[in-house]
Structure formats: C-alpha cells, structure tokens
PDB file of N, CA and C in Angstrom:
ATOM      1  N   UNK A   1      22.353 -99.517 -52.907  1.00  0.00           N
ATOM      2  CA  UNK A   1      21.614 -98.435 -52.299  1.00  0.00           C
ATOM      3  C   UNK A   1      20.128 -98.738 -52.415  1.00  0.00           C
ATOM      4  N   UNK A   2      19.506 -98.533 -51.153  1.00  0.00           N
ATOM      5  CA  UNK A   2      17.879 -99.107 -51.335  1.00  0.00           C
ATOM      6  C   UNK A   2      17.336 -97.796 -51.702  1.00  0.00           C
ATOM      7  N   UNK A   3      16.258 -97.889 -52.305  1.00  0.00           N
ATOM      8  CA  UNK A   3      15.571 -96.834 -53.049  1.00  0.00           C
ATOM      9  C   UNK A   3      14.172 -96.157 -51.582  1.00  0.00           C
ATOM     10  N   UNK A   4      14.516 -96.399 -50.805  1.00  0.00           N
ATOM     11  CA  UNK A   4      12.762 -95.780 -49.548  1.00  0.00           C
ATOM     12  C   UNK A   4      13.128 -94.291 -50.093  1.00  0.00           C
ATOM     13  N   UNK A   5      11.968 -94.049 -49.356  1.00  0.00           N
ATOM     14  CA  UNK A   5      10.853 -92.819 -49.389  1.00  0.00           C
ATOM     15  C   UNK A   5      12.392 -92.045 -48.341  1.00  0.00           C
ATOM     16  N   UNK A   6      12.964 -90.699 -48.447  1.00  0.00           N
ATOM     17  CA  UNK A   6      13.539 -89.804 -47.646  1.00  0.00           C
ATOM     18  C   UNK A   6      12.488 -89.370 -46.646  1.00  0.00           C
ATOM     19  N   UNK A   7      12.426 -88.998 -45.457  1.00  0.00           N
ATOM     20  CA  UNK A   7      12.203 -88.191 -44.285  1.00  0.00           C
ATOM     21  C   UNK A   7      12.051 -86.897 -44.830  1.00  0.00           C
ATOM     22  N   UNK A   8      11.427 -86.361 -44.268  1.00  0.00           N
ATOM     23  CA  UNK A   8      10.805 -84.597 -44.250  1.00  0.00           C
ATOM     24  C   UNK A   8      12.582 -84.044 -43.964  1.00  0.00           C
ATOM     25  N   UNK A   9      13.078 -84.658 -42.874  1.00  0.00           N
ATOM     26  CA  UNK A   9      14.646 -83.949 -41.829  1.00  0.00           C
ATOM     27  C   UNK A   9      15.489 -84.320 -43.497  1.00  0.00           C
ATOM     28  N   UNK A  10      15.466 -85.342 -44.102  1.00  0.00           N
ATOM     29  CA  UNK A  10      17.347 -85.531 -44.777  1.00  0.00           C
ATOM     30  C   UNK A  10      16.267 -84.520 -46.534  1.00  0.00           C
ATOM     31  N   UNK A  11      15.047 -84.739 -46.749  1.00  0.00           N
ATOM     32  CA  UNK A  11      14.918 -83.656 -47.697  1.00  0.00           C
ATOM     33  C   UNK A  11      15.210 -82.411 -47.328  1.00  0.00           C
ATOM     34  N   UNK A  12      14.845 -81.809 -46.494  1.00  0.00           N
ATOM     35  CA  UNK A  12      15.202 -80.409 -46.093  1.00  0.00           C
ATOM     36  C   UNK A  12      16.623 -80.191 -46.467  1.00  0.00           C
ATOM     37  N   UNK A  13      17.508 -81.298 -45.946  1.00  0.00           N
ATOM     38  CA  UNK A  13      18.670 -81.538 -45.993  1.00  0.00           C
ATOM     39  C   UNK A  13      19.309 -81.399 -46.684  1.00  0.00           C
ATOM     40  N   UNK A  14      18.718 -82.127 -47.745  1.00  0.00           N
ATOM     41  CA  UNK A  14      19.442 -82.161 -49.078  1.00  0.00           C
ATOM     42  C   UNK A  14      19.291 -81.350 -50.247  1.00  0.00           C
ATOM     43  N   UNK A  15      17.853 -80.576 -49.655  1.00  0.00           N
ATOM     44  CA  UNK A  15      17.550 -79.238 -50.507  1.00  0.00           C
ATOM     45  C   UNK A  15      18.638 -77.995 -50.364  1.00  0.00           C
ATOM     46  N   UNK A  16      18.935 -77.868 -48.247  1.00  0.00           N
ATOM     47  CA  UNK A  16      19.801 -77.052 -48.084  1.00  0.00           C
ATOM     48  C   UNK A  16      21.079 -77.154 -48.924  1.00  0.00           C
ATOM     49  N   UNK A  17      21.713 -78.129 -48.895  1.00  0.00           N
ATOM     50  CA  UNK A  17      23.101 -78.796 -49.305  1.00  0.00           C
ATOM     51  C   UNK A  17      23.816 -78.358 -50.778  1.00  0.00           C
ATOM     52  N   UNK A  18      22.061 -78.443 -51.487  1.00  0.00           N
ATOM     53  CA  UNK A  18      22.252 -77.684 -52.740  1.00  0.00           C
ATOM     54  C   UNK A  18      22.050 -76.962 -53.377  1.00  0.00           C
ATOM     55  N   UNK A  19      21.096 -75.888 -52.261  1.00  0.00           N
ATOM     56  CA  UNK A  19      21.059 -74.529 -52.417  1.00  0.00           C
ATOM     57  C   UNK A  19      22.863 -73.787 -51.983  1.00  0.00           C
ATOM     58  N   UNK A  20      23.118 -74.236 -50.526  1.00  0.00           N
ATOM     59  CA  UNK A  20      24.688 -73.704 -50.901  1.00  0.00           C
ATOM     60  C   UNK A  20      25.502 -74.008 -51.574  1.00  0.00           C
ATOM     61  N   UNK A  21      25.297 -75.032 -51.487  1.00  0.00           N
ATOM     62  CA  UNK A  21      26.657 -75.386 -53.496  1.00  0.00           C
ATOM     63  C   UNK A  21      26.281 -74.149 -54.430  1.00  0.00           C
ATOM     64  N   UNK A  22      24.763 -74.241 -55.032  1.00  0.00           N
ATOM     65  CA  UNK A  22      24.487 -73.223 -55.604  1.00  0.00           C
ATOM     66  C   UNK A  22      24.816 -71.852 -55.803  1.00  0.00           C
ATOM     67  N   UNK A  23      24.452 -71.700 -54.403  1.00  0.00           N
ATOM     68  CA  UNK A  23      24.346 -70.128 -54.425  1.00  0.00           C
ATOM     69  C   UNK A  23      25.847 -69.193 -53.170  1.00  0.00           C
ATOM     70  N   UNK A  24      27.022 -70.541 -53.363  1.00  0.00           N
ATOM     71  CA  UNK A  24      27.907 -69.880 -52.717  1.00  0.00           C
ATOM     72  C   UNK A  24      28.055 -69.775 -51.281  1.00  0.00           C
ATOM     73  N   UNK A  25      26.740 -70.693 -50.468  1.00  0.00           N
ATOM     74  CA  UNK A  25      26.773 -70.650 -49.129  1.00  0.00           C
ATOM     75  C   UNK A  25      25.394 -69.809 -48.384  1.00  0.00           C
ATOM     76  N   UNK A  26      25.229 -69.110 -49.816  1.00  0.00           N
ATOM     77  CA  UNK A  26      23.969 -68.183 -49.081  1.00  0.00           C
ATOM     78  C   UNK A  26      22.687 -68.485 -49.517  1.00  0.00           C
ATOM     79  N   UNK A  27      21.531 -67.709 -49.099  1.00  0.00           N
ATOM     80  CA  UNK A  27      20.159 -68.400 -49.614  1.00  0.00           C
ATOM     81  C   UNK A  27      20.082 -68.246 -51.300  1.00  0.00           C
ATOM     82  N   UNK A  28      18.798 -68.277 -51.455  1.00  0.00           N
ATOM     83  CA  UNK A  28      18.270 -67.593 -53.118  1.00  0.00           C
ATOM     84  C   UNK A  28      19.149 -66.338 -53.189  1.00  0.00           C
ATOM     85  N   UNK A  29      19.757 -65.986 -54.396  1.00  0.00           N
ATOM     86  CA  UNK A  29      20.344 -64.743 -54.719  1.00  0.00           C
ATOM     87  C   UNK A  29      18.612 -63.566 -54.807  1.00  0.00           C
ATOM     88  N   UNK A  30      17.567 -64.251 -54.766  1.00  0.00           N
ATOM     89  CA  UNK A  30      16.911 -62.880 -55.296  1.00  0.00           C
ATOM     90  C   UNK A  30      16.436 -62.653 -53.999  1.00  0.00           C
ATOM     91  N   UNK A  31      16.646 -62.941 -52.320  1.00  0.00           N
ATOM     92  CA  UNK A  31      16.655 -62.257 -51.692  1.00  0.00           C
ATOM     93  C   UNK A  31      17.455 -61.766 -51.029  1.00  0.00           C
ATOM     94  N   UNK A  32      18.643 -60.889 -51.681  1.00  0.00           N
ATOM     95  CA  UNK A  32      19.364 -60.563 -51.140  1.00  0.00           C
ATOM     96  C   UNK A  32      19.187 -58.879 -52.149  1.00  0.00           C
ATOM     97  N   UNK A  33      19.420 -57.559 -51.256  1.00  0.00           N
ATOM     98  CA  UNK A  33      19.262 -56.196 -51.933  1.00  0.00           C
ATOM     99  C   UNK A  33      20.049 -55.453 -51.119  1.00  0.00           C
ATOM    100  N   UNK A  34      20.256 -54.573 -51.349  1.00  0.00           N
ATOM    101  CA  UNK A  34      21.117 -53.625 -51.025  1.00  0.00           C
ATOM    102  C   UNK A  34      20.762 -53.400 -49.032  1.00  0.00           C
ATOM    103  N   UNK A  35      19.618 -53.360 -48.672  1.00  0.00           N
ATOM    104  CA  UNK A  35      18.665 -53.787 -47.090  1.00  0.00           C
ATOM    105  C   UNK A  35      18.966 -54.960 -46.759  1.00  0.00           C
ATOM    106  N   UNK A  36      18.905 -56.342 -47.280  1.00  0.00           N
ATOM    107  CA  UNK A  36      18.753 -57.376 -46.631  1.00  0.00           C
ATOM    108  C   UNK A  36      19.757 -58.022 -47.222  1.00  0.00           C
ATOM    109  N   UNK A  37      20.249 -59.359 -46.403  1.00  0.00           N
ATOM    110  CA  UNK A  37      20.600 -60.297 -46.507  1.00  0.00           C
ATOM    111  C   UNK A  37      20.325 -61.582 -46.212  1.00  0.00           C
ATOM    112  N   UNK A  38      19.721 -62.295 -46.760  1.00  0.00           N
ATOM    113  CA  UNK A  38      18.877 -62.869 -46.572  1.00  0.00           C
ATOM    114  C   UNK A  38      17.415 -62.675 -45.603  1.00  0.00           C
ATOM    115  N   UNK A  39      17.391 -63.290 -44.543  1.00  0.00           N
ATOM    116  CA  UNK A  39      16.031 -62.982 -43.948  1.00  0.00           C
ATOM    117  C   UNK A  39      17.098 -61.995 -42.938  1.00  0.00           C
ATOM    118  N   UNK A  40      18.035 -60.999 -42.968  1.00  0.00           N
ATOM    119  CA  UNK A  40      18.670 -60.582 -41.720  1.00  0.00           C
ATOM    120  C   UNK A  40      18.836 -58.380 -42.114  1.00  0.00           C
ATOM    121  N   UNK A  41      17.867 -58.045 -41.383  1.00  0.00           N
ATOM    122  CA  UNK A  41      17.680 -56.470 -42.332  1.00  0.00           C
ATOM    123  C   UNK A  41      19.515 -55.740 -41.813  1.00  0.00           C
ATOM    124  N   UNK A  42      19.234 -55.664 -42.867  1.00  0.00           N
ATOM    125  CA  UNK A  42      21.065 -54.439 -42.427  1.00  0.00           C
ATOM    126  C   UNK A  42      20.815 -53.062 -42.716  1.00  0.00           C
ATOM    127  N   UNK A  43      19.221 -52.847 -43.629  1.00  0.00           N
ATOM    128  CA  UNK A  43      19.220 -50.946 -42.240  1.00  0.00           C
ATOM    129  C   UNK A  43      19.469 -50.391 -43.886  1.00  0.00           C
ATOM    130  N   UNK A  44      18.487 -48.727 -43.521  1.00  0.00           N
ATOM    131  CA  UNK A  44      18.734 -47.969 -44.623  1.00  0.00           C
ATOM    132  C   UNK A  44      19.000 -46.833 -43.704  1.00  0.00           C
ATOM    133  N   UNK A  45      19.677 -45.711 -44.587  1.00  0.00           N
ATOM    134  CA  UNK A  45      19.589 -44.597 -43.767  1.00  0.00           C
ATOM    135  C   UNK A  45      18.597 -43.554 -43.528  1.00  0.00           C
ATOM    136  N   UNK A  46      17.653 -44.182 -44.159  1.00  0.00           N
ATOM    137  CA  UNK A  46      16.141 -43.424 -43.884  1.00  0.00           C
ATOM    138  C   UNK A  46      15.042 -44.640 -43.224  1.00  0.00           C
ATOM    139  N   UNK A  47      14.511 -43.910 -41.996  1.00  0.00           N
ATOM    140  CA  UNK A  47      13.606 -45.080 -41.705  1.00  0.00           C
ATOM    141  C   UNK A  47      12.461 -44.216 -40.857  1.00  0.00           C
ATOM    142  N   UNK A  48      11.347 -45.265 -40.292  1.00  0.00           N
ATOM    143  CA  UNK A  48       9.947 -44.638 -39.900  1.00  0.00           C
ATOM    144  C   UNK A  48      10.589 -43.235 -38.602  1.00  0.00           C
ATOM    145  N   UNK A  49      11.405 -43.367 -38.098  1.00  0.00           N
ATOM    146  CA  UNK A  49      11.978 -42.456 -36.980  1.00  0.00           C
ATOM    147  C   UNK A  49      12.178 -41.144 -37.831  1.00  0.00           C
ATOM    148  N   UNK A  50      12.762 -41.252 -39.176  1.00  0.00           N
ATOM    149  CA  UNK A  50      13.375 -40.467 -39.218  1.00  0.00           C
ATOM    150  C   UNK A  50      12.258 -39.541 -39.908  1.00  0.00           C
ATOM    151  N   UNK A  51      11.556 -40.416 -40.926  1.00  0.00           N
ATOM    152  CA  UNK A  51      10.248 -39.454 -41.141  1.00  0.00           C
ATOM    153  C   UNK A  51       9.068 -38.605 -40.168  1.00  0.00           C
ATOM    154  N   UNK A  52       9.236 -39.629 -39.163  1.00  0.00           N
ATOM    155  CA  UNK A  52       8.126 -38.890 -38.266  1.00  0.00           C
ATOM    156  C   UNK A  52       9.103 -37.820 -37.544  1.00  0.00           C
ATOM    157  N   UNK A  53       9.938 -37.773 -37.429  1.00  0.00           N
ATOM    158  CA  UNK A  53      11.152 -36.518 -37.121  1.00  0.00           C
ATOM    159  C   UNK A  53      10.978 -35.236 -37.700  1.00  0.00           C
ATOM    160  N   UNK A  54      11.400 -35.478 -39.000  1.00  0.00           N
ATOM    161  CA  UNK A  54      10.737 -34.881 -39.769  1.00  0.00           C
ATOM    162  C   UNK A  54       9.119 -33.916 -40.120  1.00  0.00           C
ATOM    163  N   UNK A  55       8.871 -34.872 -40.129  1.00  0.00           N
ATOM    164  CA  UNK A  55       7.325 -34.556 -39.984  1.00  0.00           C
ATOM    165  C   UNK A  55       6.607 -33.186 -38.704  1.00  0.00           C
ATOM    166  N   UNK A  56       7.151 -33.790 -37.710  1.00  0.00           N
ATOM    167  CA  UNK A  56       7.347 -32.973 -36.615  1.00  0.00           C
ATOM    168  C   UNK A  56       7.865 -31.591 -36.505  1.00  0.00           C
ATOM    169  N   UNK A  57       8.569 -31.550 -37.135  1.00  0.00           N
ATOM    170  CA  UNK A  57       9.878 -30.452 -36.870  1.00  0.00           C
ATOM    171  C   UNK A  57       9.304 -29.468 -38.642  1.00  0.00           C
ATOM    172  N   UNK A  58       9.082 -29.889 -39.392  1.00  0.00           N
ATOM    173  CA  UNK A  58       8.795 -29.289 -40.676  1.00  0.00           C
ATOM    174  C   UNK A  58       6.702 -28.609 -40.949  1.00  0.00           C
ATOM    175  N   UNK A  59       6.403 -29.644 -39.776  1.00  0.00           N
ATOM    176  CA  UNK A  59       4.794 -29.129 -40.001  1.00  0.00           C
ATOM    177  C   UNK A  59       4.793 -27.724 -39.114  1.00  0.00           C
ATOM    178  N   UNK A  60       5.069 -27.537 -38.152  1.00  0.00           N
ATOM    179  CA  UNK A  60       4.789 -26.209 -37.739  1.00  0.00           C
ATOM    180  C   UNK A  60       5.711 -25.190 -37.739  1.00  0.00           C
ATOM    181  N   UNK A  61       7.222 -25.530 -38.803  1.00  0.00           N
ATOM    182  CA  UNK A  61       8.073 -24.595 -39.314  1.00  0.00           C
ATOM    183  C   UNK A  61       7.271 -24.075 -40.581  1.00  0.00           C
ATOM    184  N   UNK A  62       6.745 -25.158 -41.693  1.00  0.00           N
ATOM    185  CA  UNK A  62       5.854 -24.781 -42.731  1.00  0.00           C
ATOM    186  C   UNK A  62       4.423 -23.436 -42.067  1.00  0.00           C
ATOM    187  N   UNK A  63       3.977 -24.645 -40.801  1.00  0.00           N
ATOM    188  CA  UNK A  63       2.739 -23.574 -40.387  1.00  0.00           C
ATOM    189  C   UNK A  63       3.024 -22.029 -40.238  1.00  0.00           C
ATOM    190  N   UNK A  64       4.218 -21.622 -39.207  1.00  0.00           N
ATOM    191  CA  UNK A  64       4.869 -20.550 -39.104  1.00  0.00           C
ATOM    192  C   UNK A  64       5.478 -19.787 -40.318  1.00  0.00           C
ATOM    193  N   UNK A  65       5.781 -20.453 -41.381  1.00  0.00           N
ATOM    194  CA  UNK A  65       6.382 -19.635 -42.786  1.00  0.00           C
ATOM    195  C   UNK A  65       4.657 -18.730 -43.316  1.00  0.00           C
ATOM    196  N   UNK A  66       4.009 -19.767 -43.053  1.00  0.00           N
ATOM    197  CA  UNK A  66       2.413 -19.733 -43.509  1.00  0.00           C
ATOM    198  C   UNK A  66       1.781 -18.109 -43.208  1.00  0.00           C
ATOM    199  N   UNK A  67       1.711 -18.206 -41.894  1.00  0.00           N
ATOM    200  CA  UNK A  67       1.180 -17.256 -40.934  1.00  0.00           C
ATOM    201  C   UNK A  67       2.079 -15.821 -41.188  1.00  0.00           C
ATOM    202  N   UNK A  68       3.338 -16.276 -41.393  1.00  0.00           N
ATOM    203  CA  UNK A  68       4.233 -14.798 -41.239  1.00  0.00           C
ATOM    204  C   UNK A  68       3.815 -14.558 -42.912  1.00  0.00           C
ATOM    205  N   UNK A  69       3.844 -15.305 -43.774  1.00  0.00           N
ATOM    206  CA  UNK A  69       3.763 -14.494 -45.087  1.00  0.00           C
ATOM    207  C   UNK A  69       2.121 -13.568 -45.388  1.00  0.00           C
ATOM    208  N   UNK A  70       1.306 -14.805 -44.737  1.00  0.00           N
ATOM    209  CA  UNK A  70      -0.154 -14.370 -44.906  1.00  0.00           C
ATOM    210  C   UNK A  70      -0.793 -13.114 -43.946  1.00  0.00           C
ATOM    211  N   UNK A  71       0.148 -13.039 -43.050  1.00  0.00           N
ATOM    212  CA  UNK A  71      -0.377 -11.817 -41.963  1.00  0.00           C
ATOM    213  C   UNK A  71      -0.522 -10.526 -42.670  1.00  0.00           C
ATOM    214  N   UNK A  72      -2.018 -10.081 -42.451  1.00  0.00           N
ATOM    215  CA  UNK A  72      -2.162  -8.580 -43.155  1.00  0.00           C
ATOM    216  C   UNK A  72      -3.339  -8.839 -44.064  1.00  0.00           C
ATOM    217  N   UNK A  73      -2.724 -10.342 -44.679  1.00  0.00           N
ATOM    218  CA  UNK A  73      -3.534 -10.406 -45.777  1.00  0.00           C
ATOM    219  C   UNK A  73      -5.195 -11.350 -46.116  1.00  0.00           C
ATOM    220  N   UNK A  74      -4.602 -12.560 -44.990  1.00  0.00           N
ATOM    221  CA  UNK A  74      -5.560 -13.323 -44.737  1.00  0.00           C
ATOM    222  C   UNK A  74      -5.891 -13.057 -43.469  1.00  0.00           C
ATOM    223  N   UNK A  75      -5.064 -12.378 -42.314  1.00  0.00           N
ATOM    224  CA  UNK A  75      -5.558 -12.411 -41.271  1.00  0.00           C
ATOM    225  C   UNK A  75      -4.742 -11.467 -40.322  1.00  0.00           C
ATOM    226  N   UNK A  76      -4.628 -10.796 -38.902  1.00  0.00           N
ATOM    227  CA  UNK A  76      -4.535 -10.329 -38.407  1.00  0.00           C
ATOM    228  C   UNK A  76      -5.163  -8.505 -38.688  1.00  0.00           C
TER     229      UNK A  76
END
C-alpha cells in the first residue's frame, strides 16, 4: 500500500464511513432533539403562526375585558 496524500473527495469519505459505523448510520448524536433530526426539522406543536394567532385574538379580548371592568371608573 503506497502511503500519498488522500484527496479532499476519499477524506470526506472516509470521515463519512466512520461517522456511520459510529453513530448507527446517522450524523453526530448531539444533533439530534426531540425537533430535529439531523439537519431535517420534524416540527413542534407550537410555532411563529401559532403565537402570532394568538397574539391577535387575545390582545383585543384582553383590551375589551379592560374597558368593560374599568367603565365608570376610569372612563365613560
């Protein structure tokens, strides 16, 4: 076996090769969480939609709780 310098392509290669031996087929175990799998998102059940939903629907139910308790007192 001659000893040369590996290529950028068969290191990559051989880094991959033994990261899945390693780790069972999949990337680094520490990016993988309950959201992701590797670089691939699989989703929470709360997300930016659901806050600004929220947000929406609770600011001028709050405003209206506001107004009906304070009427008399701060204003009308």
């Amino acid at each position: 076996m001659e000893n040369r310098p590996r290529t950028v392509s068969e290191e990559i290669g051989r880094r991959k090769y033994a990261n899945r031996r390693a780790n069972n087929g999949r990337d680094r175990k520490d990016l993988y969480s309950e959201n992701w799998d590797g670089s691939e998102y699989k989703g929470d059940s709360r997300n930016i939609l659901t806050f600004v939903g929220a947000l929406f629907i609770l600011t001028p139910l709050g405003l209206l709780v506001f107004a009906y308790t304070s009427y008399g007192t701060l204003w009308g």
